[in-house]
C-alpha atoms as a PDB file:
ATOM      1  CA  UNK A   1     -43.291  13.796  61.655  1.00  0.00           C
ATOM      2  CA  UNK A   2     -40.009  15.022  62.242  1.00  0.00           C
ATOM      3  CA  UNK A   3     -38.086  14.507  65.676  1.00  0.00           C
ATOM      4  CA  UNK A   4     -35.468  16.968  67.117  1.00  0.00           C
ATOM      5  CA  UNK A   5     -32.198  15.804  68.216  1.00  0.00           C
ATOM      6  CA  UNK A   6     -31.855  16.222  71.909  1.00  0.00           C
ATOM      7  CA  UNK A   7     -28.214  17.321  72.513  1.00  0.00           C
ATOM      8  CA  UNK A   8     -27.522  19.500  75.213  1.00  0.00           C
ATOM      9  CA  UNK A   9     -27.600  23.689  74.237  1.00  0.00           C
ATOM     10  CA  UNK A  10     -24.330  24.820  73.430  1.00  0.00           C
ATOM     11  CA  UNK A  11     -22.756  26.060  77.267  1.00  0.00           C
ATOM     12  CA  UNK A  12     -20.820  29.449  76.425  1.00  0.00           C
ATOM     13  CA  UNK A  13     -18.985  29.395  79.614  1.00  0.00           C
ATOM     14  CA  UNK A  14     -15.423  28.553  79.623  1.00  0.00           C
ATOM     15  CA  UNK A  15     -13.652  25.228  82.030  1.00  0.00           C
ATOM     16  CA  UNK A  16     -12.609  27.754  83.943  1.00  0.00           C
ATOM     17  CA  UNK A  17     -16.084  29.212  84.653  1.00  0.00           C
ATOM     18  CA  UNK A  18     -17.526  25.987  85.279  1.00  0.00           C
ATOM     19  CA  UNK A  19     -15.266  25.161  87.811  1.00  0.00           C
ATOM     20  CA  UNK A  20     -15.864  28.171  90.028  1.00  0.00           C
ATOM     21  CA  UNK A  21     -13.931  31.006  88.224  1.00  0.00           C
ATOM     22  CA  UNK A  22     -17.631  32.188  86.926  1.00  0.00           C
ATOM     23  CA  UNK A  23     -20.783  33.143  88.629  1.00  0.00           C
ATOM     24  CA  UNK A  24     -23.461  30.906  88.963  1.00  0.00           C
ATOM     25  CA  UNK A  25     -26.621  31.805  89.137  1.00  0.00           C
ATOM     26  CA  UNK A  26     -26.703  30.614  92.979  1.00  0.00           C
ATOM     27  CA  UNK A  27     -23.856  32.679  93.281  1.00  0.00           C
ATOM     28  CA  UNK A  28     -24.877  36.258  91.511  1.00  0.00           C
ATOM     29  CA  UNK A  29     -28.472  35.905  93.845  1.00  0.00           C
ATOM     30  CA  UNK A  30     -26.727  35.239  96.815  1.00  0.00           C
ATOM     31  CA  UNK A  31     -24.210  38.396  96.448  1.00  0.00           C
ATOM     32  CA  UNK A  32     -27.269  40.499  94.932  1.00  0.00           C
ATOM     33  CA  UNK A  33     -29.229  39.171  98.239  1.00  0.00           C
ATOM     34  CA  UNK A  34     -26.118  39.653 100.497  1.00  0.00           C
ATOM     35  CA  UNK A  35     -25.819  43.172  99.191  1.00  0.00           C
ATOM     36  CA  UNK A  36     -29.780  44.440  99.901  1.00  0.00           C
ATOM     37  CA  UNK A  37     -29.812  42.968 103.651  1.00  0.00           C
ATOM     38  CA  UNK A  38     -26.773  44.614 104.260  1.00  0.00           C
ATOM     39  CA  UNK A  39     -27.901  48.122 102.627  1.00  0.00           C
ATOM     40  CA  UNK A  40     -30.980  47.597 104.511  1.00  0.00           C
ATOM     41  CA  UNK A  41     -29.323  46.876 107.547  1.00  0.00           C
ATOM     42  CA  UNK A  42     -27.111  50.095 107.707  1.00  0.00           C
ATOM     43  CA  UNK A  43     -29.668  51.979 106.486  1.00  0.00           C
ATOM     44  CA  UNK A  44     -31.852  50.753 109.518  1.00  0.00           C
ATOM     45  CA  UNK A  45     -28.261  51.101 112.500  1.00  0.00           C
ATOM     46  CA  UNK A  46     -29.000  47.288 112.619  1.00  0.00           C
ATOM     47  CA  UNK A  47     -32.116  46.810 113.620  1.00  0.00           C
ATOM     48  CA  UNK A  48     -33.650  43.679 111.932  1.00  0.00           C
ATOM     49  CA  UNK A  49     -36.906  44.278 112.225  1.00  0.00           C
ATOM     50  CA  UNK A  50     -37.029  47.866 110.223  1.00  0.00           C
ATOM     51  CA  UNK A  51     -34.350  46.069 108.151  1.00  0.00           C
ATOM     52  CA  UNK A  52     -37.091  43.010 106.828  1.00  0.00           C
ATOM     53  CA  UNK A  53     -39.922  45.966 106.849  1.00  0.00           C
ATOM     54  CA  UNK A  54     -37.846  47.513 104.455  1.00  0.00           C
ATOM     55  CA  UNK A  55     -37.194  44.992 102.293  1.00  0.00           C
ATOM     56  CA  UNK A  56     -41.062  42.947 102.634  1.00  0.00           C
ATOM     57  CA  UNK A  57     -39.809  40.072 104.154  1.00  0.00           C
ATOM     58  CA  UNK A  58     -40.649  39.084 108.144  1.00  0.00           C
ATOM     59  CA  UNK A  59     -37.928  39.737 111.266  1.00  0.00           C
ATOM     60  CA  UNK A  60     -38.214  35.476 110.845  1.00  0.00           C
ATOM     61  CA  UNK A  61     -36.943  35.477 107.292  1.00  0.00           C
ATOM     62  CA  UNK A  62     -34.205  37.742 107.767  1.00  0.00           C
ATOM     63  CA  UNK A  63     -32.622  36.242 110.748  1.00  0.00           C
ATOM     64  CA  UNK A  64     -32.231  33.299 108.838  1.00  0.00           C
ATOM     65  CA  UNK A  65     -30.802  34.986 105.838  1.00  0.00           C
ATOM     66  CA  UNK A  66     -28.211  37.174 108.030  1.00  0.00           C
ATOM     67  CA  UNK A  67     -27.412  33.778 109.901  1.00  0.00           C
ATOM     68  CA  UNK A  68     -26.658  31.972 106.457  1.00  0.00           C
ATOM     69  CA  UNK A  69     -24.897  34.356 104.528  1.00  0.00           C
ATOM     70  CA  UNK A  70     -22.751  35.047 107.516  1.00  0.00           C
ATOM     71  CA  UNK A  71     -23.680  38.718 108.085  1.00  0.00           C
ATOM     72  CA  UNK A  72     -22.101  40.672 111.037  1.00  0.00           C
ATOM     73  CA  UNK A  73     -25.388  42.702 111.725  1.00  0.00           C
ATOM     74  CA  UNK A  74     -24.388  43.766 115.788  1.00  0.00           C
ATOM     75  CA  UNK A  75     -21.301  45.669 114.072  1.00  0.00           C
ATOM     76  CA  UNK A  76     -24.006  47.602 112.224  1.00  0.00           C
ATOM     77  CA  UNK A  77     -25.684  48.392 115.785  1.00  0.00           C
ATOM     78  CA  UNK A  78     -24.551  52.144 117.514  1.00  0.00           C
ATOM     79  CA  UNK A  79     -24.262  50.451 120.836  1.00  0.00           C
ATOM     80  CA  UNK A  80     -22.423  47.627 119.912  1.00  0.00           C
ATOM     81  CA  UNK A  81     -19.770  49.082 117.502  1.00  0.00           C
ATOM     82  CA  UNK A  82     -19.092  51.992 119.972  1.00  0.00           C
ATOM     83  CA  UNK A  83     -18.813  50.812 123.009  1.00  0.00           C
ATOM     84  CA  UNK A  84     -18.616  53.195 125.712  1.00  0.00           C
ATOM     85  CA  UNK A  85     -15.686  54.107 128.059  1.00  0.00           C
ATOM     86  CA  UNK A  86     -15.021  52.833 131.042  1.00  0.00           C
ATOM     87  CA  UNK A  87     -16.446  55.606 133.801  1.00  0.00           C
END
């Protein structure tokens, strides 16, 4: 029987990366998530509800993903980003 040495795999990323300079893996699927609720989002004026439709997910879900990634989703919304003039 022979036994395998269990060392750690060789990490290719530099210091540099693992202290923040790189992406993470946590990182790359938040941006890639960040970027698909916000496409949705314009694509949908900023309505959240067509927006999770769109993307499968419930109105629920996406709230709390706009909410935690910090996502400006009234600026997306005709009535809010042009407000109309005084009469």
């Amino acid at each position: 029987m022979t036994t395998v040495a269990s060392t750690a795999p060789h990490d290719p990323r530099t210091a540099e990366q693992t202290a923040g300079g790189g992406h993470d893996l946590k990182g790359v699927l938040e941006e890639h998530e960040r970027d698909l609720i916000l496409a949705a989002l314009q694509e949908s004026h900023g309505n959240k509800a067509k927006a999770a439709r769109a993307l499968g997910i419930t109105e629920r879900l996406i709230g709390i993903r706009v909410k935690r990634l910090g996502i400006d989703w009234r600026s997306l919304r005709p009535r809010y980003s042009n407000p109309r003039p005084p009469a």
